[in-house]
N, C-alpha and C. Protein backbone atom coordinates (compact mmCIF):
# COMPACT_ATOMS: atom_id res chain seq x y z
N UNK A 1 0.06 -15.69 -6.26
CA UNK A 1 0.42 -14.30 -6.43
C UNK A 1 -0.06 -13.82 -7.79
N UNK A 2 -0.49 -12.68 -7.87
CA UNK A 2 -0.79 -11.91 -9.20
C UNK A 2 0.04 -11.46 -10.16
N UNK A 3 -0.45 -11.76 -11.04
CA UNK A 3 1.11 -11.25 -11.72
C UNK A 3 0.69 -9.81 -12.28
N UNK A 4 -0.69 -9.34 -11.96
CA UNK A 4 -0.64 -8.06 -12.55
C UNK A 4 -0.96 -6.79 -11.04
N UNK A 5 0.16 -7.15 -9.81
CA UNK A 5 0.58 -6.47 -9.25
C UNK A 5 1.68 -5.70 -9.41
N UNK A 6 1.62 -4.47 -8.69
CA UNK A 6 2.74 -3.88 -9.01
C UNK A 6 3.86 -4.26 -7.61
N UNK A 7 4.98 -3.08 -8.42
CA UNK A 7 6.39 -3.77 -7.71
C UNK A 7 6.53 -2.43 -6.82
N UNK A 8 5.93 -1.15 -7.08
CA UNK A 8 6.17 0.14 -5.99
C UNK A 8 4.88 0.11 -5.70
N UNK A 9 4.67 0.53 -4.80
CA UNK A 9 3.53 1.76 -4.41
C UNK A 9 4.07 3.20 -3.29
N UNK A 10 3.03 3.87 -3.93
CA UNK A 10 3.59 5.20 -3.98
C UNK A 10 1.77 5.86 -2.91
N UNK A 11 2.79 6.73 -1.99
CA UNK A 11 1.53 7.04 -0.70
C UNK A 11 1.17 8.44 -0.90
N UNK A 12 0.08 8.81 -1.31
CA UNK A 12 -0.33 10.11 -2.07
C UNK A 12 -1.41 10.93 -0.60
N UNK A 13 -1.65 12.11 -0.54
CA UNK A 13 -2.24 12.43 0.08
C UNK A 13 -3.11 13.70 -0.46
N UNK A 14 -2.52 14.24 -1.83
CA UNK A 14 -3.48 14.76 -2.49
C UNK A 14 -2.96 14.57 -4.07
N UNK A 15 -3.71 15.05 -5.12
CA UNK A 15 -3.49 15.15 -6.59
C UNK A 15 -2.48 15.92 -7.46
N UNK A 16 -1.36 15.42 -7.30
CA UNK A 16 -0.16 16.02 -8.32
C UNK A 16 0.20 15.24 -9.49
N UNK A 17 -0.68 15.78 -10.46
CA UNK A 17 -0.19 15.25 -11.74
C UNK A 17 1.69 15.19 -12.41
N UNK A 18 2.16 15.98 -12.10
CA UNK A 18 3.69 16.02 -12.03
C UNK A 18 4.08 14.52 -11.63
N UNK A 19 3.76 14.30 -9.82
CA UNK A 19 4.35 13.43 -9.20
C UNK A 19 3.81 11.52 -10.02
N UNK A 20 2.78 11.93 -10.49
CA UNK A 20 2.13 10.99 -11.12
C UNK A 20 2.88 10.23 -12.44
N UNK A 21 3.40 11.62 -13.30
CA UNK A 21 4.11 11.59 -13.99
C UNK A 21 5.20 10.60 -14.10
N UNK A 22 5.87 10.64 -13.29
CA UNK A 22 7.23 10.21 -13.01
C UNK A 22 7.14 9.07 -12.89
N UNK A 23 5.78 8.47 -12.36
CA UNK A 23 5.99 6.59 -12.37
C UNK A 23 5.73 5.53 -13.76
N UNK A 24 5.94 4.71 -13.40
CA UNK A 24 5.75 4.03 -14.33
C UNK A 24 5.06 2.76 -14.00
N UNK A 25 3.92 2.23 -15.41
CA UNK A 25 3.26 1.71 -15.13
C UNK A 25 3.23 0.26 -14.33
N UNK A 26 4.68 -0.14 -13.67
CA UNK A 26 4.57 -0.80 -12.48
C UNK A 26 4.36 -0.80 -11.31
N UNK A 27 4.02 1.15 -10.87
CA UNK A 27 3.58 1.27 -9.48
C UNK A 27 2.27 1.49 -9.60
N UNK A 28 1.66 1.57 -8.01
CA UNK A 28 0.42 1.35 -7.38
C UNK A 28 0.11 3.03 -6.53
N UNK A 29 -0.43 3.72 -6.85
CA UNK A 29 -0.97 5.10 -6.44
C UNK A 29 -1.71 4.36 -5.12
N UNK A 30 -1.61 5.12 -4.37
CA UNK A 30 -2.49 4.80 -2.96
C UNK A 30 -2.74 5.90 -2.14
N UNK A 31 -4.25 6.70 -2.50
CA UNK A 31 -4.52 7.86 -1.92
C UNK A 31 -4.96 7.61 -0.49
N UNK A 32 -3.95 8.05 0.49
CA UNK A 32 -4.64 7.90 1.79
C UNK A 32 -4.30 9.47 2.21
N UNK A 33 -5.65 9.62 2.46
CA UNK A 33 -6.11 11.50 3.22
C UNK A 33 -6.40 11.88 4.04
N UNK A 34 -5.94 11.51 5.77
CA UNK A 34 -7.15 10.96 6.48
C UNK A 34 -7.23 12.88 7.70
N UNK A 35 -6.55 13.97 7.04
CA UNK A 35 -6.52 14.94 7.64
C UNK A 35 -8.06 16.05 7.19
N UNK A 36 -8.15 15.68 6.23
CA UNK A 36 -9.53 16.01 5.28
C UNK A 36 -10.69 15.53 4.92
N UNK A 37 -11.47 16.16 4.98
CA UNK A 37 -12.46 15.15 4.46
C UNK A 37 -12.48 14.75 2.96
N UNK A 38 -13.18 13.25 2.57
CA UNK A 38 -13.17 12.73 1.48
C UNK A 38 -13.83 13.96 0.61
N UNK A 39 -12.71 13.98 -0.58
CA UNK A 39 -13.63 14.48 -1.85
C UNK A 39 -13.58 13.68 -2.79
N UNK A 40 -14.72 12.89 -3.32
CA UNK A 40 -15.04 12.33 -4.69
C UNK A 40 -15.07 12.37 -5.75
N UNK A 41 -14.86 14.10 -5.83
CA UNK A 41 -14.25 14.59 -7.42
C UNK A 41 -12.75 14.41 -7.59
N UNK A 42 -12.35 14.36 -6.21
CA UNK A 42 -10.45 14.22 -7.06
C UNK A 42 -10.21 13.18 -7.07
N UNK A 43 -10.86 12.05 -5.85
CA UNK A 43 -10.49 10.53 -6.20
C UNK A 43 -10.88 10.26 -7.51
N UNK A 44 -12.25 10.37 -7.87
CA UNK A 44 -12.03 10.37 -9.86
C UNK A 44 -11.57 10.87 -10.56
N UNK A 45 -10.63 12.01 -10.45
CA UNK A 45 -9.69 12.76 -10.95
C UNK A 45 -8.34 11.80 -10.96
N UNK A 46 -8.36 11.49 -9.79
CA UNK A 46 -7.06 9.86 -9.61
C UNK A 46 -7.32 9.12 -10.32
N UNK A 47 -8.57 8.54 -10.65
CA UNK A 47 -8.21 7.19 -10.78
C UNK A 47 -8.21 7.28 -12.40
N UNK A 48 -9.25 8.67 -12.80
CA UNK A 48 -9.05 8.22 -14.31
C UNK A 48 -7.98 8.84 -14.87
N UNK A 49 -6.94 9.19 -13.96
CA UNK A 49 -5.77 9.62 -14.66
C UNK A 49 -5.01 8.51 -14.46
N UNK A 50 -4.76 8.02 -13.03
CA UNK A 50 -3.92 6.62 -13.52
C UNK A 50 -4.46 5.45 -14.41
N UNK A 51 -5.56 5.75 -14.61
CA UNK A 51 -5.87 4.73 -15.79
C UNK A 51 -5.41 5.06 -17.04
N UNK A 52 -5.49 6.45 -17.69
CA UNK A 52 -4.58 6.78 -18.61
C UNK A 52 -3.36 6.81 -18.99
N UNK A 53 -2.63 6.40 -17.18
CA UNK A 53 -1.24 5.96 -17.29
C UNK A 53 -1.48 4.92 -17.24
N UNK A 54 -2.26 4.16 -16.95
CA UNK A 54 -2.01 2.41 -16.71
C UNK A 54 -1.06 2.24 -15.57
N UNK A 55 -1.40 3.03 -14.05
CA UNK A 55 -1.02 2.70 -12.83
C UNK A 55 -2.35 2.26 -12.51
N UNK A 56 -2.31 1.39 -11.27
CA UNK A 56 -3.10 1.13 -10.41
C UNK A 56 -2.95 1.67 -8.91
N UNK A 57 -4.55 1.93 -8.98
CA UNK A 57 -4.76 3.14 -7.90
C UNK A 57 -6.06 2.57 -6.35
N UNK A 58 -5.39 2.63 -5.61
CA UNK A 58 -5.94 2.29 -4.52
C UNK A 58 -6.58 3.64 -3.49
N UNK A 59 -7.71 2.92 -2.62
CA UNK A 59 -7.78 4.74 -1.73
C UNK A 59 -7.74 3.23 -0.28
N UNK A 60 -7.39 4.27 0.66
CA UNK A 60 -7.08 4.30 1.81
C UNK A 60 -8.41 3.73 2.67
N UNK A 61 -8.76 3.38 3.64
CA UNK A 61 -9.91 2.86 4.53
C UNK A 61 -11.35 3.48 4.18
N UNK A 62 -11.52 2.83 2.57
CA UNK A 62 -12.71 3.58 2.09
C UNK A 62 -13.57 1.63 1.19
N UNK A 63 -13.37 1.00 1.82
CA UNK A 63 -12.99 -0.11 1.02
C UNK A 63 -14.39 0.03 0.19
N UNK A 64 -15.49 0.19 0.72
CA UNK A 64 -16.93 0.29 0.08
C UNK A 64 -16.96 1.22 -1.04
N UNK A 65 -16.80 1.95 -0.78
CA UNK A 65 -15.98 3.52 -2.19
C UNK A 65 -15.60 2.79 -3.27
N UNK A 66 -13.80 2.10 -2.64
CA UNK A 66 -13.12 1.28 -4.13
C UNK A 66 -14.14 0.40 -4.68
N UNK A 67 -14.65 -0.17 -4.03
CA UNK A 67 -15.26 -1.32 -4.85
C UNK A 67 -16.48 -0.50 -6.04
N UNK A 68 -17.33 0.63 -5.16
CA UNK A 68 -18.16 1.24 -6.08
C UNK A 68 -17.72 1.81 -6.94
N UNK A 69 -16.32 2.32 -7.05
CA UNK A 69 -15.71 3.37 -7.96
C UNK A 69 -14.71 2.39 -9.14
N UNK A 70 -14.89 1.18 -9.04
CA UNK A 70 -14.51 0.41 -9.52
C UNK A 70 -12.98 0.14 -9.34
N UNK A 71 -12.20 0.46 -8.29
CA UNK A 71 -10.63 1.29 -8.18
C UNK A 71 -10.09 -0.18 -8.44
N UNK A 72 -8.60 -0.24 -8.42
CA UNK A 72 -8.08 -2.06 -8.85
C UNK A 72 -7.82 -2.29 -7.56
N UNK A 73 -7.86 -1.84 -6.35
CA UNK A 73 -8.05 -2.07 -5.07
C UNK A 73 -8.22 -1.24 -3.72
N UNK A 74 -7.53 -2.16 -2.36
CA UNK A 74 -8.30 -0.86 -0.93
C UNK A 74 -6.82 -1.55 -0.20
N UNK A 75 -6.54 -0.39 -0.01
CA UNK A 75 -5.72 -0.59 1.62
C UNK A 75 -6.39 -0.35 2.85
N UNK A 76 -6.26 -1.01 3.85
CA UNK A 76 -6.80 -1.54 5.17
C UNK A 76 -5.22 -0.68 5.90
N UNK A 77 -5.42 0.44 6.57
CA UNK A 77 -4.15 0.76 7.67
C UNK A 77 -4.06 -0.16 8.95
N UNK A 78 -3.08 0.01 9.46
CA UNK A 78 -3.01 -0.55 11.00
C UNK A 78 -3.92 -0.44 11.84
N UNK A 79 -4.58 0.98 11.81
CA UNK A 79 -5.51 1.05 12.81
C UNK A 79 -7.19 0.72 12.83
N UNK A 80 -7.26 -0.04 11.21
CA UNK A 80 -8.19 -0.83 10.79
C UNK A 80 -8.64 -2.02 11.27
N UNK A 81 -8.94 -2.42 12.06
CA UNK A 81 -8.91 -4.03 12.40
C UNK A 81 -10.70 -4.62 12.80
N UNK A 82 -11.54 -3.79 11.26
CA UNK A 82 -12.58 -4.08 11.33
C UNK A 82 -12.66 -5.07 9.64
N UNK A 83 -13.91 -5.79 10.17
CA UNK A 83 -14.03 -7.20 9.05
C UNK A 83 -15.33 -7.02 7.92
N UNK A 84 -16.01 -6.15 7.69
CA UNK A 84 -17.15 -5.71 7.32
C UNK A 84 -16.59 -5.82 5.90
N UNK A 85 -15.45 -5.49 5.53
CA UNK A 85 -15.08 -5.74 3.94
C UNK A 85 -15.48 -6.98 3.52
N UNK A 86 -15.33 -8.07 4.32
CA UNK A 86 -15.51 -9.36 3.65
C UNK A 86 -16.54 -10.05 3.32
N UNK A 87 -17.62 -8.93 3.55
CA UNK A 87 -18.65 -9.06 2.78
C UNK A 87 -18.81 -8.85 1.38
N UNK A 88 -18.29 -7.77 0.97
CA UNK A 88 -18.17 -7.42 -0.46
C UNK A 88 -17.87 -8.20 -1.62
N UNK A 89 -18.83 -8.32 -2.41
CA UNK A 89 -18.39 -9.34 -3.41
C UNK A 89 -17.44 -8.09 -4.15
N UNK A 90 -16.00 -8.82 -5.13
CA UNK A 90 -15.18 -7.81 -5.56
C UNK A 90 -14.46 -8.98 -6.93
N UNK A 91 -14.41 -7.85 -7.79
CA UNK A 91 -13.43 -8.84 -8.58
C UNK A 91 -12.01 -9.55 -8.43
N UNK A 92 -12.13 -10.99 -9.35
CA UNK A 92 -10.85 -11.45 -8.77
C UNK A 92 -9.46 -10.99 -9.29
N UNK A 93 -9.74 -9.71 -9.89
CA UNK A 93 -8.65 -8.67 -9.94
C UNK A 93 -8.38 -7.32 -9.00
N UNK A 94 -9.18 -7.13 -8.03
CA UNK A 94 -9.25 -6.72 -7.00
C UNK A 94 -8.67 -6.47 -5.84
N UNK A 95 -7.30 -5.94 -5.39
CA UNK A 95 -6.40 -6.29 -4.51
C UNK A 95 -6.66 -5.51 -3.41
N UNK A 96 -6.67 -6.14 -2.31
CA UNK A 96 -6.78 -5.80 -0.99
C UNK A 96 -5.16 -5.70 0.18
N UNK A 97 -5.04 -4.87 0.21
CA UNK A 97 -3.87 -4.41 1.03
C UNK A 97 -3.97 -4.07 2.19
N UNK A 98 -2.59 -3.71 2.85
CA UNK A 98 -2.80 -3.37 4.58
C UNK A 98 -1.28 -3.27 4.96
N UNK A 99 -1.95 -2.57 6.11
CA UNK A 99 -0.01 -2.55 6.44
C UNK A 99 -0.10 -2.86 7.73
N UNK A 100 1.02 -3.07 9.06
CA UNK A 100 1.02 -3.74 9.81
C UNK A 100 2.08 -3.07 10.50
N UNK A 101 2.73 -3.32 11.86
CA UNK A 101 3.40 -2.93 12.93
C UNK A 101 3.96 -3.81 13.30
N UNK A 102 3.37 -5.21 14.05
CA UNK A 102 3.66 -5.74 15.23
C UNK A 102 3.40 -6.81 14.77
N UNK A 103 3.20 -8.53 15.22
CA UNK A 103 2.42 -9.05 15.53
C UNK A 103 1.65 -9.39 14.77
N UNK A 104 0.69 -8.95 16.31
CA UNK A 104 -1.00 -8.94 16.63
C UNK A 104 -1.35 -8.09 15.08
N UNK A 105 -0.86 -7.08 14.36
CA UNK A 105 -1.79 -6.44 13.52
C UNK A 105 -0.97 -7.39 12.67
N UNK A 106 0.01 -8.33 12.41
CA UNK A 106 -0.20 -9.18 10.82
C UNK A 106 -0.90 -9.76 11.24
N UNK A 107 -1.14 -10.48 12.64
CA UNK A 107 -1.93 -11.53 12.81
C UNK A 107 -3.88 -10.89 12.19
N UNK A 108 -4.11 -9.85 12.29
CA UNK A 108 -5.37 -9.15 11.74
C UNK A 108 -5.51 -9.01 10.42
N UNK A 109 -4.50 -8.68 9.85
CA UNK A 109 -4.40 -8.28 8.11
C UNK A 109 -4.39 -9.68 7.65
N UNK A 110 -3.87 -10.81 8.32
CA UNK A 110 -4.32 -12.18 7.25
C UNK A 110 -5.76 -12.69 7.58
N UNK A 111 -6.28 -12.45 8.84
CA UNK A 111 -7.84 -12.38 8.66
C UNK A 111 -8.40 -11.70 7.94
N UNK A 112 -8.28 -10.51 8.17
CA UNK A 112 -8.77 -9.62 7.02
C UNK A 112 -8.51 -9.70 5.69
N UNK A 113 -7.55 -11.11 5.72
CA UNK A 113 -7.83 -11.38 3.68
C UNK A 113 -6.61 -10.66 3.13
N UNK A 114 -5.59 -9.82 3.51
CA UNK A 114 -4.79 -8.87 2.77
C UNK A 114 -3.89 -9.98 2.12
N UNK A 115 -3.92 -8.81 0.62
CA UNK A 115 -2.46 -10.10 -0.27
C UNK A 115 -1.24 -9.56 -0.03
N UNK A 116 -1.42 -8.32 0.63
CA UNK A 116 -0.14 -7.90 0.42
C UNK A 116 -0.14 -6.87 2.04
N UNK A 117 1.04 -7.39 2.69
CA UNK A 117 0.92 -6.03 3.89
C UNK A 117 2.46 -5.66 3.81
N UNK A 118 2.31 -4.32 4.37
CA UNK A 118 3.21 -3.31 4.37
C UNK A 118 3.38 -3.10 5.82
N UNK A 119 4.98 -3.59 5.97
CA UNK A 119 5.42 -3.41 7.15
C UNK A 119 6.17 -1.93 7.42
N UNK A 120 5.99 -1.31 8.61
CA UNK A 120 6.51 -0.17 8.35
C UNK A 120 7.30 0.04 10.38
N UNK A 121 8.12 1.09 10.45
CA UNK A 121 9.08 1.70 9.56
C UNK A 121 10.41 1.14 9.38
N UNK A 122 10.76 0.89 8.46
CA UNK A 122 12.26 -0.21 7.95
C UNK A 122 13.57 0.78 8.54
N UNK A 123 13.31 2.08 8.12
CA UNK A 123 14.38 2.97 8.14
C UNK A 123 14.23 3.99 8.36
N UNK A 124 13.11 4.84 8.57
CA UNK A 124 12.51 5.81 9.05
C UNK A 124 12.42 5.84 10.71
N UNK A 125 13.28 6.67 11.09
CA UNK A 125 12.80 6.28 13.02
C UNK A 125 12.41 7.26 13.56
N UNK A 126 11.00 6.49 13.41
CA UNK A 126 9.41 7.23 14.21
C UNK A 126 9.17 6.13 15.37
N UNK A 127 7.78 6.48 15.34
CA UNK A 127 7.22 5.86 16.91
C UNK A 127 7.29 4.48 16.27
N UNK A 128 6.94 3.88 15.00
CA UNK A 128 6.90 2.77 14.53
C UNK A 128 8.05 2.10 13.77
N UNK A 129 9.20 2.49 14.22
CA UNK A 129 11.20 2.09 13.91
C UNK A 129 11.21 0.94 14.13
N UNK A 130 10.70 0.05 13.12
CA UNK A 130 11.38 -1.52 13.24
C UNK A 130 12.87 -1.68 13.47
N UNK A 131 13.84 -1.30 12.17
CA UNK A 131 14.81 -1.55 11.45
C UNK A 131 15.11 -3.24 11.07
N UNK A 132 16.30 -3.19 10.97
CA UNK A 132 16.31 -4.42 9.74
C UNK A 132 15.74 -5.78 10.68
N UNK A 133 16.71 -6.31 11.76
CA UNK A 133 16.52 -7.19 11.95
C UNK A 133 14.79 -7.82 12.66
N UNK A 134 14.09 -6.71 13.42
CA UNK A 134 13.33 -6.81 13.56
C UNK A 134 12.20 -7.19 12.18
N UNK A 135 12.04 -5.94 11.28
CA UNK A 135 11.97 -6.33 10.17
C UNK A 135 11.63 -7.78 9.27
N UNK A 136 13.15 -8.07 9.72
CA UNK A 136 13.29 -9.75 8.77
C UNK A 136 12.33 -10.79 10.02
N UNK A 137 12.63 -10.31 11.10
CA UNK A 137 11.77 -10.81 12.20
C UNK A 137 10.16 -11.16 11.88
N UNK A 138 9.67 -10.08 11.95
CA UNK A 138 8.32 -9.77 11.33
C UNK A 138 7.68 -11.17 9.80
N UNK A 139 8.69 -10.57 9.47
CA UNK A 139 8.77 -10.90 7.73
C UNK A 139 8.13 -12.44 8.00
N UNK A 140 9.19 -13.03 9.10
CA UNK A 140 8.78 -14.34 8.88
C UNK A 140 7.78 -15.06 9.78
N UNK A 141 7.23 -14.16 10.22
CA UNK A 141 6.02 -14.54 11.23
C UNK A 141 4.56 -14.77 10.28
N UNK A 142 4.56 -14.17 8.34
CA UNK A 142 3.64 -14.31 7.96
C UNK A 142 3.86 -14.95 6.76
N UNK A 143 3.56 -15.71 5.90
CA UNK A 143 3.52 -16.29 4.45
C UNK A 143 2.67 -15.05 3.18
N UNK A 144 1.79 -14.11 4.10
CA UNK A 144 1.93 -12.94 2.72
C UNK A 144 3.21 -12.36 2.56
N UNK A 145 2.47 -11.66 1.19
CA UNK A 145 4.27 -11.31 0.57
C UNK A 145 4.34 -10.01 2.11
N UNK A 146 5.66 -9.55 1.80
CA UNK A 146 5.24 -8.41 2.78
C UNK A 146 6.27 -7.56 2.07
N UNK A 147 5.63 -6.00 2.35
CA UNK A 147 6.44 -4.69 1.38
C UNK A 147 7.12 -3.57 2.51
N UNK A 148 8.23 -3.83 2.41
CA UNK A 148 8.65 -2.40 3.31
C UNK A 148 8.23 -1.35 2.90
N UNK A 149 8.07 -0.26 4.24
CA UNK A 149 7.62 0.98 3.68
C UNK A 149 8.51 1.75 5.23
N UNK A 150 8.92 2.94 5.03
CA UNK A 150 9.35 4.35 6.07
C UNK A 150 10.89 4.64 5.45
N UNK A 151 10.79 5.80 5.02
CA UNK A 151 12.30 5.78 4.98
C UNK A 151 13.14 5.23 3.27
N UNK A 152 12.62 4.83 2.74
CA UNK A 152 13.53 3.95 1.49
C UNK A 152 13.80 5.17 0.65
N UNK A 153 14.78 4.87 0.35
CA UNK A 153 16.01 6.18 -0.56
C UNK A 153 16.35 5.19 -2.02
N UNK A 154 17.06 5.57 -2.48
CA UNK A 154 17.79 5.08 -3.78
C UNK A 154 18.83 4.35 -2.83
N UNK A 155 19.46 4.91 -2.16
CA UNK A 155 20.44 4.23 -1.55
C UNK A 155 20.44 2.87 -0.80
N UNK A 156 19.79 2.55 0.14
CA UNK A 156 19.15 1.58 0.66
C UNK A 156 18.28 0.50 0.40
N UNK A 157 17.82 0.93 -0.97
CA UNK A 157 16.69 0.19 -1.50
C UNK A 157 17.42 -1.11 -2.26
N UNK A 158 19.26 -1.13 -2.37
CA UNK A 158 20.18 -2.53 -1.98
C UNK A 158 20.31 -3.02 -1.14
N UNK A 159 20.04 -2.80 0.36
CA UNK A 159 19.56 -3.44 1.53
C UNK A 159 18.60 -4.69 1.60
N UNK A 160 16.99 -4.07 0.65
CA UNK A 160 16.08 -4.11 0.39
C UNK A 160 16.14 -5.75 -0.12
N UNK A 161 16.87 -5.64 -1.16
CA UNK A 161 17.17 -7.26 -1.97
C UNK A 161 17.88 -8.15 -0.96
N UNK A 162 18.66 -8.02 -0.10
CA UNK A 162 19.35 -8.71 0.59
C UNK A 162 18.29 -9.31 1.54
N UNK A 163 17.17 -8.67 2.27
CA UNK A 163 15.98 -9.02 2.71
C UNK A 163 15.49 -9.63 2.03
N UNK A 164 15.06 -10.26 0.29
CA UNK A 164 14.55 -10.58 -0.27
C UNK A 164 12.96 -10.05 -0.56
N UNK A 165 13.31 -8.40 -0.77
CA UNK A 165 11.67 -7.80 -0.62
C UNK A 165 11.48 -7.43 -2.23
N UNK A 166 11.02 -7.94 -2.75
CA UNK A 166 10.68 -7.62 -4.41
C UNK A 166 9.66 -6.29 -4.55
N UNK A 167 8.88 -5.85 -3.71
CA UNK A 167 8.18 -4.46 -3.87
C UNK A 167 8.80 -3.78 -2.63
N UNK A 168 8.69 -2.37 -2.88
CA UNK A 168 8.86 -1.26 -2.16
C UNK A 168 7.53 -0.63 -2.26
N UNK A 169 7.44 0.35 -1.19
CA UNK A 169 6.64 1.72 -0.80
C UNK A 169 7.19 2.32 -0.14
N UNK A 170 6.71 4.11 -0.42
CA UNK A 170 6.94 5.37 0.10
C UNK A 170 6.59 6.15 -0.47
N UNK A 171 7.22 7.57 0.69
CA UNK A 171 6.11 8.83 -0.32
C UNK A 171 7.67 9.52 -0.66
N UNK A 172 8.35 9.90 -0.01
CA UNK A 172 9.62 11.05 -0.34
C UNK A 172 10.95 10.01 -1.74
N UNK A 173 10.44 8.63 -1.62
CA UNK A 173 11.14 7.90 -2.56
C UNK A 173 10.68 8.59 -4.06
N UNK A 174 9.49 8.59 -4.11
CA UNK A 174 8.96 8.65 -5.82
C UNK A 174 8.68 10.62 -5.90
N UNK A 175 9.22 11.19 -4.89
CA UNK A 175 9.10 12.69 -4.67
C UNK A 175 10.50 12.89 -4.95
């Protein structure tokens, strides 16, 4: 494990310096946009602002991008379950992420190399409503770390430890 991972990540979909504000340099920015098309002036607008905070900033199923833009890593979504990244030579500070549902998609994200997947939804009930026990279910079907994400409040996020989950993600948590 890295020790210069972070312990939040935070799910951005466009550039609010405000919301940026508010973290601290143990979370992970992760621009995923997928209603728009890519613009390349604000992802460098991201990244060299979280570099001035000293967050680390990821973009969304662009993995060829991060690596050119030098970003500290790429998230891989669920509906990713292509292998063409693993070509890329990348530094070994470089973190590769992913998040997962079911299964079959952890069983894809540890091919695909991810150090870290994000199981989703813990507490949020959408089409993808784990909740807990399923959850802890999941959890132990893989040896990566794994990060809850849907739903996490201030309130719940003592749940969270009882699971034994040392990082969180969300977007309305750090909003």
């Amino acid at each position: 494990m890295h020790n210069n991972q972070p312990e939040k990540f935070y799910f951005i979909n466009s550039f609010k310096k405000n919301n940026i504000d508010k973290l601290n340099n143990n979370t992970g920015v992760i621009f995923r946009n997928y209603k728009n098309s890519l613009n390349l002036k604000e992802i460098i607008n991201i990244k060299n602002y979280c570099k001035r905070k000293n967050i680390k900033f990821f973009i969304s199923n662009h993995f060829k991008l991060a690596v050119k833009l030098d970003l500290d890593g790429a998230y891989i979504p669920s509906f990713n379950s292509d292998f063409r990244h693993l070509a890329y030579k990348v530094k070994s500070s470089f973190l590769t992420i992913g998040s997962a549902h079911n299964v079959n998609e952890i069983r894809i994200k540890e091919k695909q190399r991810v150090k870290l997947i994000f199981l989703s939804s813990i507490f949020k009930k959408n089409k993808n409503y784990l909740g807990l026990y399923r959850f802890k279910y999941l959890k132990k079907m893989t040896k990566n770390e794994i990060v809850p994400l849907g739903g996490i409040t201030k309130k719940n996020q003592k749940i969270l430890r009882l699971l034994d989950c040392k990082k969180i993600s969300g977007i309305s948590y750090f909003e």
